[in-house]
Protein backbone atom coordinates (compact mmCIF):
# COMPACT_ATOMS: atom_id res chain seq x y z
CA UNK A 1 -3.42 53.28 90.73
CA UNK A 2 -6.51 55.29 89.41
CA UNK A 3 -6.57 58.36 87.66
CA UNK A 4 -4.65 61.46 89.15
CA UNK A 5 -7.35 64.13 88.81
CA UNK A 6 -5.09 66.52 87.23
CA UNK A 7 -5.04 64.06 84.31
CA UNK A 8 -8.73 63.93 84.04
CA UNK A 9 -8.95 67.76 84.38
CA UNK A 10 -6.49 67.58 81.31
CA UNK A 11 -8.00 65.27 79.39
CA UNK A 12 -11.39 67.33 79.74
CA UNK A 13 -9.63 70.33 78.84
CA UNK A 14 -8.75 68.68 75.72
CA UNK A 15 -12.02 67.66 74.70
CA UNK A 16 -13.42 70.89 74.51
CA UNK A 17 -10.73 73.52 75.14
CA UNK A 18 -12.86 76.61 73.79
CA UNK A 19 -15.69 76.16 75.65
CA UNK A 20 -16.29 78.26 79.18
CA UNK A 21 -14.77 76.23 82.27
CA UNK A 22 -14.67 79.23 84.92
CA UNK A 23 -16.42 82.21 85.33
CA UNK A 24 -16.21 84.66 88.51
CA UNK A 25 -16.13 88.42 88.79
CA UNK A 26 -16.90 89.07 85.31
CA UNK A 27 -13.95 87.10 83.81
CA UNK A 28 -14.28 84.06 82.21
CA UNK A 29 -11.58 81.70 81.45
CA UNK A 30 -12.13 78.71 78.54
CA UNK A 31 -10.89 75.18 79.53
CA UNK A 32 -7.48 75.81 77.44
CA UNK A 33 -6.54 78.69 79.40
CA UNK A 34 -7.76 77.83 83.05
CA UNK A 35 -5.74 74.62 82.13
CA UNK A 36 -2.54 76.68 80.89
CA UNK A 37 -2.41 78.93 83.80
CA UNK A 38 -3.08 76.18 86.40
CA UNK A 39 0.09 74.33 84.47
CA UNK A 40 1.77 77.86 84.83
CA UNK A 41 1.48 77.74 88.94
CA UNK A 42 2.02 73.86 89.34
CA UNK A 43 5.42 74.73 88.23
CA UNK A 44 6.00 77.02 90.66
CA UNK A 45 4.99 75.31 93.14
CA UNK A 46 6.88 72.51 92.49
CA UNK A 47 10.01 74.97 93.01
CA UNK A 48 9.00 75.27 96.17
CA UNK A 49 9.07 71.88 97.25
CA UNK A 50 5.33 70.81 96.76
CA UNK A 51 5.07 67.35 95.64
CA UNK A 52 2.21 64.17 97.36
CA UNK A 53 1.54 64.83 100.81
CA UNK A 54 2.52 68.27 101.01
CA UNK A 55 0.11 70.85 101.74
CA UNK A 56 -0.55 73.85 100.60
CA UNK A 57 -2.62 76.46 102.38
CA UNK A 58 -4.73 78.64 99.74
CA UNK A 59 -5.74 81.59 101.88
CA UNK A 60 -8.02 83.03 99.14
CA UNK A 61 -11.25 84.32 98.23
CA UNK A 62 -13.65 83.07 96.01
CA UNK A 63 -11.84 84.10 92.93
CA UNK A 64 -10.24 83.24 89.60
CA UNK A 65 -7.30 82.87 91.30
CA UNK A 66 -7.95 80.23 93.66
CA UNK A 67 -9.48 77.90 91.11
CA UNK A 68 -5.90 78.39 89.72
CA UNK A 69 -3.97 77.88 92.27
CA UNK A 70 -6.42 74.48 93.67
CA UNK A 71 -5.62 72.93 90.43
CA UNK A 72 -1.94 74.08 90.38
CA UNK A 73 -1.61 72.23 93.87
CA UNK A 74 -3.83 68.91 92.48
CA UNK A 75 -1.28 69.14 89.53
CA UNK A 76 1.89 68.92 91.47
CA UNK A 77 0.46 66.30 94.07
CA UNK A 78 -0.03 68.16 96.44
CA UNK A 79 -2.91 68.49 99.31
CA UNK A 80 -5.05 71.91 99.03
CA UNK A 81 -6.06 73.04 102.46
CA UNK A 82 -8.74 75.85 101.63
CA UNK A 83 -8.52 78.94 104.75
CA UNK A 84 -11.29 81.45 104.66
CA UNK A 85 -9.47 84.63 103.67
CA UNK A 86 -11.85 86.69 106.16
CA UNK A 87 -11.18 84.99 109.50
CA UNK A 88 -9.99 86.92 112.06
CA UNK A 89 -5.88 86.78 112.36
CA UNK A 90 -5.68 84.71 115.35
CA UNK A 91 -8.08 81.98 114.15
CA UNK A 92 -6.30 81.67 110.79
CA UNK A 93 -3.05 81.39 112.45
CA UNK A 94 -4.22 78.24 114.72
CA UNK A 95 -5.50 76.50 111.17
CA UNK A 96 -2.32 77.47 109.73
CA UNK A 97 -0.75 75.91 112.59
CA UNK A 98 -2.06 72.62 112.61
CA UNK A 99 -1.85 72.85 108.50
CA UNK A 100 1.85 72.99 108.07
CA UNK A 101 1.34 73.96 105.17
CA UNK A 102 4.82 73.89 102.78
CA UNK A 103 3.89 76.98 100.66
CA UNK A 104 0.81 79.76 101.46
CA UNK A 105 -1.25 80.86 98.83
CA UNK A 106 -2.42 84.43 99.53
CA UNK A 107 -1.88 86.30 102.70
CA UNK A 108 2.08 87.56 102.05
CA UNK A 109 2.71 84.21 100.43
CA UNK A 110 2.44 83.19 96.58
CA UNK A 111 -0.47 84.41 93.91
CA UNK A 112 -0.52 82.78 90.38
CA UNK A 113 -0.48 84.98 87.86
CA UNK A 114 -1.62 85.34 84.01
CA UNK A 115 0.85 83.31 83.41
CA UNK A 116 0.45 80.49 81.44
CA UNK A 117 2.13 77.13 79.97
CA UNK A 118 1.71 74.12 78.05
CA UNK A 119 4.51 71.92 79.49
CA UNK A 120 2.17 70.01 81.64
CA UNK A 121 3.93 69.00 84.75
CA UNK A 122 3.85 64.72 85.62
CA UNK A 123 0.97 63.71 86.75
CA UNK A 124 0.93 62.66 90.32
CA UNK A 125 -2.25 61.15 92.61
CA UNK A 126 -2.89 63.85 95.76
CA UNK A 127 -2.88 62.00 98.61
CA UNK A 128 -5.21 62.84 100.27
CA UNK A 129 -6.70 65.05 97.65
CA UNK A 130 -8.17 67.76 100.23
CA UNK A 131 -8.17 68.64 103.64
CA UNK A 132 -10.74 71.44 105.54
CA UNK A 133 -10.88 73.11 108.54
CA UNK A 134 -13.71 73.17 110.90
CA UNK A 135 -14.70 75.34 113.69
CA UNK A 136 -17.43 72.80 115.06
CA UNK A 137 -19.61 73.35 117.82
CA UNK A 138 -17.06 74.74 120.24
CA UNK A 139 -15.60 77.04 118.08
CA UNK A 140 -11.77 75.14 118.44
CA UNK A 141 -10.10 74.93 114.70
CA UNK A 142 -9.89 71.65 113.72
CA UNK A 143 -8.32 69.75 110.62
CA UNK A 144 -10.69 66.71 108.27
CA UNK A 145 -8.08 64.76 105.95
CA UNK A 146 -9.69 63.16 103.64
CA UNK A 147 -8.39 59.36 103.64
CA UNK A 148 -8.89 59.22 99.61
CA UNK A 149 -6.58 59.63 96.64
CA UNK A 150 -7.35 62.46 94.28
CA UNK A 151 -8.64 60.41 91.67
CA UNK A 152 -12.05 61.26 89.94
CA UNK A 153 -14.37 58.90 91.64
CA UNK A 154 -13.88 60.76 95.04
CA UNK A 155 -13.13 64.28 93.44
CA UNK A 156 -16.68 64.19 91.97
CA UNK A 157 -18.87 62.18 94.47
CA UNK A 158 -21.04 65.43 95.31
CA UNK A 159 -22.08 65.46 92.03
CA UNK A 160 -23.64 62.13 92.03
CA UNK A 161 -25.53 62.41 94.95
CA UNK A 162 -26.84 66.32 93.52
CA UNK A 163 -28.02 64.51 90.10
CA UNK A 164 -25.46 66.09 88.19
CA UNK A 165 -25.24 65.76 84.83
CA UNK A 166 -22.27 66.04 82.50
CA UNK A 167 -21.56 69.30 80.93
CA UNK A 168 -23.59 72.30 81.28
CA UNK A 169 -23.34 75.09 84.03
CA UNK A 170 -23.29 75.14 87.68
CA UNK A 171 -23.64 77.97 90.00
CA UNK A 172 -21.56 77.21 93.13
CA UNK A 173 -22.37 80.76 95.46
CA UNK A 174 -20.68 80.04 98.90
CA UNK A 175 -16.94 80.14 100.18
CA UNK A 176 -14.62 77.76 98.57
CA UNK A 177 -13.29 77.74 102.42
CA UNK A 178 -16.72 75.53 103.29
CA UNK A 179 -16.23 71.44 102.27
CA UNK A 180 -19.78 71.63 100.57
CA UNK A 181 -19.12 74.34 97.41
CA UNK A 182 -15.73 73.21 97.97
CA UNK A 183 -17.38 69.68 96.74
CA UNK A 184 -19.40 71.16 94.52
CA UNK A 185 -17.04 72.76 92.69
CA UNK A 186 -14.61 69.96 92.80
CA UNK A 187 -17.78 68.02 90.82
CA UNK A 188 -18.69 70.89 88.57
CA UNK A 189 -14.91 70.79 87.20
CA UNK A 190 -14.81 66.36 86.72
CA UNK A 191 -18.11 66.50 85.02
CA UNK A 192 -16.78 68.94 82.64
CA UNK A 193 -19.15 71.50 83.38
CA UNK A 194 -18.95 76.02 83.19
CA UNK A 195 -18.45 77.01 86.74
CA UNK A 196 -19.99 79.96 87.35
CA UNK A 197 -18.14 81.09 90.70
CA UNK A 198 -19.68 83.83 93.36
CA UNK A 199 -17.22 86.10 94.90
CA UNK A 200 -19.93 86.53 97.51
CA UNK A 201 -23.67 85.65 97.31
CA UNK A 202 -26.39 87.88 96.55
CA UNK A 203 -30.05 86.85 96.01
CA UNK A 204 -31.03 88.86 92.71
CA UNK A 205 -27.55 88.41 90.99
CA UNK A 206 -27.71 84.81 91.82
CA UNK A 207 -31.08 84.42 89.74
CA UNK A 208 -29.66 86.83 86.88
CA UNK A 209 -26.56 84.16 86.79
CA UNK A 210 -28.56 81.05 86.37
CA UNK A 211 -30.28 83.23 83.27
CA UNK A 212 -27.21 84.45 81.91
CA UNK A 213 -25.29 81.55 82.15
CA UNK A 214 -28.13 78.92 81.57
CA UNK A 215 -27.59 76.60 84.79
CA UNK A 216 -28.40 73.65 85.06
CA UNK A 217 -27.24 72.59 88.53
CA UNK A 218 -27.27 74.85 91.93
CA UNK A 219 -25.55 74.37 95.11
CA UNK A 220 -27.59 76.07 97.81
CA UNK A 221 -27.32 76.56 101.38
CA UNK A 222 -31.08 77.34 103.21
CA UNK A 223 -29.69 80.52 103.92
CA UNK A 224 -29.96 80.75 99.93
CA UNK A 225 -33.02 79.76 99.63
CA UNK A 226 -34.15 81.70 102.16
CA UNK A 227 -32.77 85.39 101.22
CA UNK A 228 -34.09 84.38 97.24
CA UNK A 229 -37.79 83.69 98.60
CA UNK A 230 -37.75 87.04 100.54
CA UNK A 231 -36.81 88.95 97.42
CA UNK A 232 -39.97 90.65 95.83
CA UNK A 233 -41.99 88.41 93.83
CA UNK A 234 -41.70 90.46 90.86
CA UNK A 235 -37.95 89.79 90.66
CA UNK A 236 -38.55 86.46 91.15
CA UNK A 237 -40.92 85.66 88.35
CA UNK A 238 -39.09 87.37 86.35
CA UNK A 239 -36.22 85.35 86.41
CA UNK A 240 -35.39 82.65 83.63
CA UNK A 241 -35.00 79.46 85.78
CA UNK A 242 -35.82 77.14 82.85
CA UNK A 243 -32.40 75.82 82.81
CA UNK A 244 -32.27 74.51 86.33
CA UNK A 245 -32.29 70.40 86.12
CA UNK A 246 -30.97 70.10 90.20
CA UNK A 247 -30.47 71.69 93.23
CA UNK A 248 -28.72 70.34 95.89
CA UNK A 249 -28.85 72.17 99.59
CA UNK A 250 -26.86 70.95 102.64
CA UNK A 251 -25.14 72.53 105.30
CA UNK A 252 -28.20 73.49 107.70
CA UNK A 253 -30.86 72.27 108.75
CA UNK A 254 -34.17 73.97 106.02
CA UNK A 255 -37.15 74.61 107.68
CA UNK A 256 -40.24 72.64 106.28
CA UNK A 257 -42.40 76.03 104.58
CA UNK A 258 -39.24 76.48 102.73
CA UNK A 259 -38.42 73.69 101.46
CA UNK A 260 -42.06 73.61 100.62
CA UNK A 261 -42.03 76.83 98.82
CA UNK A 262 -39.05 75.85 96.66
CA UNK A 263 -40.69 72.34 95.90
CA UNK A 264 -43.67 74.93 95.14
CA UNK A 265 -41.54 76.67 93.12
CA UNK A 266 -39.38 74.31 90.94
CA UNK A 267 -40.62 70.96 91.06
CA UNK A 268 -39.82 68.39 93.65
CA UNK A 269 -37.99 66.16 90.69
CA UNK A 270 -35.29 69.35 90.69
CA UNK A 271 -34.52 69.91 94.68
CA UNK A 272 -32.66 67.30 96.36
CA UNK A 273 -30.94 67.40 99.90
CA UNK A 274 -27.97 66.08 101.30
CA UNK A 275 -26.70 65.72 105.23
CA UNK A 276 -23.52 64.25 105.92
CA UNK A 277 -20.32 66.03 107.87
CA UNK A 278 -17.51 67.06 106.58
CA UNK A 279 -16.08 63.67 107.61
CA UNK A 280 -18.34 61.64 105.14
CA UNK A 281 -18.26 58.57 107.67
CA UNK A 282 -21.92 58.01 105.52
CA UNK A 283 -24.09 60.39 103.99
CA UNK A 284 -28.30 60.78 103.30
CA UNK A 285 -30.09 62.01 100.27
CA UNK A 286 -33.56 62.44 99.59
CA UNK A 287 -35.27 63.99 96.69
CA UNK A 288 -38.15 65.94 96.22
CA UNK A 289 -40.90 63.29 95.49
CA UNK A 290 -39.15 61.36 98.87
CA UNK A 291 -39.24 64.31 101.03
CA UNK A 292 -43.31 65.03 100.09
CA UNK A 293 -43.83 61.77 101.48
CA UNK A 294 -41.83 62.12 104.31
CA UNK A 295 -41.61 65.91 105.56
CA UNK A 296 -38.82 66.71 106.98
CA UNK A 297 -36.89 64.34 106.36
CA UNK A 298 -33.40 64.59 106.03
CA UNK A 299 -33.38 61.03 103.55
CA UNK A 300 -31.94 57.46 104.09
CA UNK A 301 -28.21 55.90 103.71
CA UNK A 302 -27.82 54.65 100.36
CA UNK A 303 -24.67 53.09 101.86
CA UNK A 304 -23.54 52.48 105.48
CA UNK A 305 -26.01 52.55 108.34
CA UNK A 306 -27.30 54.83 110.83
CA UNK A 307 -29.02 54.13 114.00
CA UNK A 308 -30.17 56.43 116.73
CA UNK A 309 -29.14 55.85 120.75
CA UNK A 310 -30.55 56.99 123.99
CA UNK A 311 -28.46 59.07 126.53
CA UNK A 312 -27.83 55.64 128.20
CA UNK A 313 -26.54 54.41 124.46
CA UNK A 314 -29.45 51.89 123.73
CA UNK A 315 -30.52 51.46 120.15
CA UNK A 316 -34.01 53.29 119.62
CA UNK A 317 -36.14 52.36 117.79
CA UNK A 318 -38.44 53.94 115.05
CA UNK A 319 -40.32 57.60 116.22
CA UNK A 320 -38.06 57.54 119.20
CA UNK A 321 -35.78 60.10 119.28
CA UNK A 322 -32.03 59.93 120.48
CA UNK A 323 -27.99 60.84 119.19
CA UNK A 324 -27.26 59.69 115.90
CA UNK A 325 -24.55 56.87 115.22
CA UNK A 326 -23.38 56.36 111.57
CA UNK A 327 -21.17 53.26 110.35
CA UNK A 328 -18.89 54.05 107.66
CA UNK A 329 -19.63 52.77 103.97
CA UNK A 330 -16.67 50.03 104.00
CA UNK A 331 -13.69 49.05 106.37
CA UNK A 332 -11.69 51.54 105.38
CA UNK A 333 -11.83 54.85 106.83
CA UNK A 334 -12.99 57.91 105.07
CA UNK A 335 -10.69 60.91 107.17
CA UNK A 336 -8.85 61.41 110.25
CA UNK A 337 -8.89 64.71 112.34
CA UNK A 338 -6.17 67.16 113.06
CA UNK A 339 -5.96 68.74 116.27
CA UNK A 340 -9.25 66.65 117.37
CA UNK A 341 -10.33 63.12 118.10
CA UNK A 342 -13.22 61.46 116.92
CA UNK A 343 -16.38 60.17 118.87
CA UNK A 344 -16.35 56.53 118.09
CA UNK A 345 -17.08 53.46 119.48
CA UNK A 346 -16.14 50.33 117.50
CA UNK A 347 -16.74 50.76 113.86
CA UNK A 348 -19.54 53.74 114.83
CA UNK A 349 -19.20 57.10 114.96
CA UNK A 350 -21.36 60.47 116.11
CA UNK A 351 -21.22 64.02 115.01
CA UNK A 352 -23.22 65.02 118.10
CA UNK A 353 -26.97 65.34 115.98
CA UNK A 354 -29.58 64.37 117.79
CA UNK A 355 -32.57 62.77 115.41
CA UNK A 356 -34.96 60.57 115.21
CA UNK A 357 -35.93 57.31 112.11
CA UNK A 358 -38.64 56.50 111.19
CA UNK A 359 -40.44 52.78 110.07
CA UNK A 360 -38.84 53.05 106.60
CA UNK A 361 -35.86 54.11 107.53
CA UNK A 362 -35.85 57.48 106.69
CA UNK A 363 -33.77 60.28 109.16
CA UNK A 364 -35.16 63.52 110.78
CA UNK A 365 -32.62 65.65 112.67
CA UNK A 366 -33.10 67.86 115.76
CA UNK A 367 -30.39 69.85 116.89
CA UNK A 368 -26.48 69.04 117.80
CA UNK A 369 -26.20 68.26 121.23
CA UNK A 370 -24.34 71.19 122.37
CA UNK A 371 -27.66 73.47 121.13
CA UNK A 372 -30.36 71.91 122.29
CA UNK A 373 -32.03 73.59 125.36
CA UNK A 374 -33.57 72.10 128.16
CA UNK A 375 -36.22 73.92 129.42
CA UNK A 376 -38.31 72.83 132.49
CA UNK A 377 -37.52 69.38 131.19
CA UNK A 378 -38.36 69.57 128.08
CA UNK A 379 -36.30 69.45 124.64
CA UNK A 380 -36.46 72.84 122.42
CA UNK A 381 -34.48 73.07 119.36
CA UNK A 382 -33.08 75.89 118.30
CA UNK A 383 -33.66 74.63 114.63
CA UNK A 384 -37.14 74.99 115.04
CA UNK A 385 -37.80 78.25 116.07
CA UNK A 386 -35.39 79.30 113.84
CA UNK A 387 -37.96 78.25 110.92
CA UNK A 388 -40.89 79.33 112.56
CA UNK A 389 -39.20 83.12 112.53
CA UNK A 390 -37.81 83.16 109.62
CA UNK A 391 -41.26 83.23 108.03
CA UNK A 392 -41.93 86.07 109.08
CA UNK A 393 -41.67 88.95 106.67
CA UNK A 394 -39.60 91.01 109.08
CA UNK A 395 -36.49 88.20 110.07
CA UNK A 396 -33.76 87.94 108.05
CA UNK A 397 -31.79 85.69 109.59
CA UNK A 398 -32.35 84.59 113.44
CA UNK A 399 -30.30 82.18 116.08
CA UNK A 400 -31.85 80.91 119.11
CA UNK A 401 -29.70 79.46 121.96
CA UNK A 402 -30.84 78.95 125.74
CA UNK A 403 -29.53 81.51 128.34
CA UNK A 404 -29.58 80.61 132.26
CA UNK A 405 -32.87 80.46 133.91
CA UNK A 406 -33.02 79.98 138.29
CA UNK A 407 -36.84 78.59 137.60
CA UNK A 408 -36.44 76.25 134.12
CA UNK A 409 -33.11 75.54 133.88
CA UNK A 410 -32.43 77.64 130.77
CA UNK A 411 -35.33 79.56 128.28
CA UNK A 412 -34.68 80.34 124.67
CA UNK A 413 -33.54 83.51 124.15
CA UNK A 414 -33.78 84.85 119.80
CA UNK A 415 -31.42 86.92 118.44
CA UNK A 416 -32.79 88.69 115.22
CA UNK A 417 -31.52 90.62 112.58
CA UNK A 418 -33.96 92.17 110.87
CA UNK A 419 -35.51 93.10 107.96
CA UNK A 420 -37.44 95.90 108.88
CA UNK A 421 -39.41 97.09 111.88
CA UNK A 422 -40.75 94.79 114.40
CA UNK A 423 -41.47 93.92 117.82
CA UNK A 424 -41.28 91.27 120.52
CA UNK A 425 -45.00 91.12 120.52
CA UNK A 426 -45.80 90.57 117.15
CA UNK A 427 -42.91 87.94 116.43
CA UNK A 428 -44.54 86.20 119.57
CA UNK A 429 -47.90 86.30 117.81
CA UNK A 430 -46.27 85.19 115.00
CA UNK A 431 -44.85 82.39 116.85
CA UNK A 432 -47.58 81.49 119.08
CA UNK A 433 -50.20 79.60 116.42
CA UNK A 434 -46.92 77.69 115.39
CA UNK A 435 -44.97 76.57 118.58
CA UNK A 436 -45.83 75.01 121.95
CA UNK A 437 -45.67 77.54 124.54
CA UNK A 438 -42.67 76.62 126.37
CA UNK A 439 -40.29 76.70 123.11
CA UNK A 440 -41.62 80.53 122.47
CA UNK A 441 -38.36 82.55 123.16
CA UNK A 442 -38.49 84.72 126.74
CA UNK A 443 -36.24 87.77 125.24
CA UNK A 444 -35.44 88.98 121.80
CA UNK A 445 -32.19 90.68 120.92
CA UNK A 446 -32.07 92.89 117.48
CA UNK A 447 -28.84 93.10 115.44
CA UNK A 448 -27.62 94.63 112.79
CA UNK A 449 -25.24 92.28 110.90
CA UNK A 450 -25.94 88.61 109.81
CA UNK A 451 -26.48 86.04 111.78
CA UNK A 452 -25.49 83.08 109.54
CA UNK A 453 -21.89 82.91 107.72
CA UNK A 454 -21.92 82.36 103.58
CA UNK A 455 -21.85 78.55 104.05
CA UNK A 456 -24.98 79.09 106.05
CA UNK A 457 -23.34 78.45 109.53
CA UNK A 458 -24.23 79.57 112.85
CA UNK A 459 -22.16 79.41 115.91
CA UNK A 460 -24.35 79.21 118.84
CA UNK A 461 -22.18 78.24 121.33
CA UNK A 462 -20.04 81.20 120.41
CA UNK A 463 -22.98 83.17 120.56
CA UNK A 464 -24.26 81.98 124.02
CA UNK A 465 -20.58 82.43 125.64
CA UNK A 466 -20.72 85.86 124.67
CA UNK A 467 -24.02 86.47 126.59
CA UNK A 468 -23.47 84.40 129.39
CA UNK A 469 -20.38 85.85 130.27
């Protein structure tokens, strides 16, 4: 049996119990007391029947309190199941449904307190140590259970694969709902580092929180990256990013000017990328210095394979584009859906991304199936134009999907939220000395409100239904 990561958290604590281990809304609790107050809650809990295998829904904001309340639930053994506190009632009762959960955290249920205690309950291995929900692609809630014990070497593989170094600071900015800051947090804590926790992100007070707080390692979403670039340049030179040593994005898809800028910007020995799903069947990473030489690119499989298939599921081979199959890191499995069945055949398995290899090995991604738009024949990925509008000045955040067409099939149809005035014709000018003619979008649709969720999601198929219909 490994070590329960409630020990480890402990035996951190320990270590250093004065120093800063969580800050968020302007409070900031040391190691000793996060520690305390998570003992406090555990207790609790395990009144109400929480022990291995149960789960226990924590319906919460980013907040003090759920940091709490996730270590409370690792302490007593049981299985956190994270619920974005904003979703709409009936699509956080279907999660809830399928999570049956033994005790809710938040939402009418239970809320740790100030309470705190130093009787430190037994420590007991969370099996499996998290599980999150996921929309996907046709907007259905779905459950990913991790297949892994709560024991350090799982709880902190993000931060390997991010460059993360032990102690410092790390600025995690997106929903603790998401499995990627959910990750990176979970890292941040086993490598002993000061969380510095977003209630919700916002580009300037994200740069004054690396200064403040000297971090050293950033979780970023391109949605992120993107919102930071457009701030003025003046605010962004005058921030104090010396302390930065990593940032890892993942979530989305980044389009190639900014990832460029941000190389540009930092170095391309500090910005690393990550794809894998929530599932981790395998994962890529590239960094910087990779991705130079191979723009684009999404980065290899330092374990497990990928290969890419045609529509008639033939293997591909390099430059030839197709779905993309990965091969789990070892025999054992790494999760199992509830309320959803995985696309596997034999030891392979496919998330629906379409993509493409190339000679050494490295992996460029299109679009997910479900998004891609055929028009006249032709392939056009959303993902694409996407990038090419965002740089304009004027787009703030953008989806594309393909509407009905009686002469092509379907044509790609923008919605835009922008950032100040603009019109069709001058984000088709804009578009038209950086895309083929036939992926320039027929119609443009202006909104008001973001496109793009705080993990950096879009739902296009959601989007597109709403149209259609």
């Amino acid at each position: 049996m490994g070590t329960p990561i409630a020990a480890e958290l402990a035996r951190i604590a320990g270590e250093g119990p004065d120093l800063p281990a969580l800050t968020c809304g302007g409070v900031t609790l040391t190691r000793r007391r996060l520690e305390r107050r998570a003992n406090a809650f555990a207790w609790r809990l395990l009144e109400h029947g929480v022990g291995q295998g149960e789960r226990v829904a924590l319906v919460l904001p980013n907040s003090v309190e759920f940091v709490v309340a996730l270590l409370a639930v690792w302490k007593a053994g049981g299985t956190p199941v994270p619920v974005a506190a904003r979703l709409p009632e009936s699509e956080r009762a279907a999660i809830l449904e399928l999570a049956e959960p033994r005790v809710i955290v938040g939402e009418g249920g239970l809320l740790p307190g100030d309470e705190e205690s130093g009787d430190v309950p037994p420590a007991v291995l969370p099996t499996p140590w998290k599980i999150l929900a996921s929309g996907g692609s046709t907007g259905r809630p779905k459950l990913i259970a991790t297949a892994h014990e709560g024991v350090p070497e799982k709880v902190g593989v993000l931060g390997l694969a991010g460059a993360m170094q032990v102690g410092g600071a790390a600025l995690v900015p997106a929903p603790l709902s998401h499995n990627g800051p959910f990750m990176a947090l979970a890292a941040a804590l086993t490598f002993g580092k000061h969380v510095v926790l977003m209630q919700r992100f916002d580009a300037a007070e994200a740069l004054r929180l690396i200064s403040e707080h000297r971090v050293d390692w950033i979780y970023f979403v391109p949605t992120m990256m993107h919102r930071i670039w457009r701030l003025p340049e003046e605010v962004r030179s005058a921030a104090d990013i010396s302390s930065v040593k990593s940032i890892l994005h993942l979530a989305a898809p980044i389009a190639p000017w900014l990832k460029q800028a941000w190389i540009d910007w930092f170095g391309p020995e500090r910005v690393w990328e990550l794809y894998a799903g929530t599932e981790a069947q395998t994962a890529t990473v590239i960094s910087g210095h990779e991705w130079l030489a191979h723009r684009g690119s999404v980065g290899r499989v330092p374990e497990g394979a990928i290969e890419i298939r045609d529509p008639a599921g033939t293997v591909v081979g390099p430059g030839e584009s197709g779905e993309v199959w990965m091969r789990v890191r070892s025999d054992a499995p790494t999760y199992h859906y509830i309320g959803a069945s995985a696309r596997r055949e034999g030891e392979w398995e496919s998330l629906g991304d379409l993509g493409h290899l190339d000679a050494d090995g490295y992996l460029y991604l299109g679009d997910r199936q479900t998004d891609m738009i055929l028009v006249g024949g032709s392939n056009v990925y959303p993902a694409e134009i996407e990038g090419a509008l965002e740089e304009h000045p004027m787009v703030r955040s953008v989806a594309v999907i393909g509407l009905p067409d009686d002469d092509l099939g379907a044509v790609p149809h923008a919605i835009v939220q922008a950032a100040g005035p603009v019109t069709d014709d001058e984000l088709r000018a804009h578009l038209s000395v950086r895309l083929a003619g036939y992926k320039l979008p027929r119609t443009f649709e202006y909104v008001t409100e973001p496109l793009r969720d705080e993990a950096g999601k879009v739902r296009r198929s959601a989007l597109r239904k709403e149209r259609v219909s």
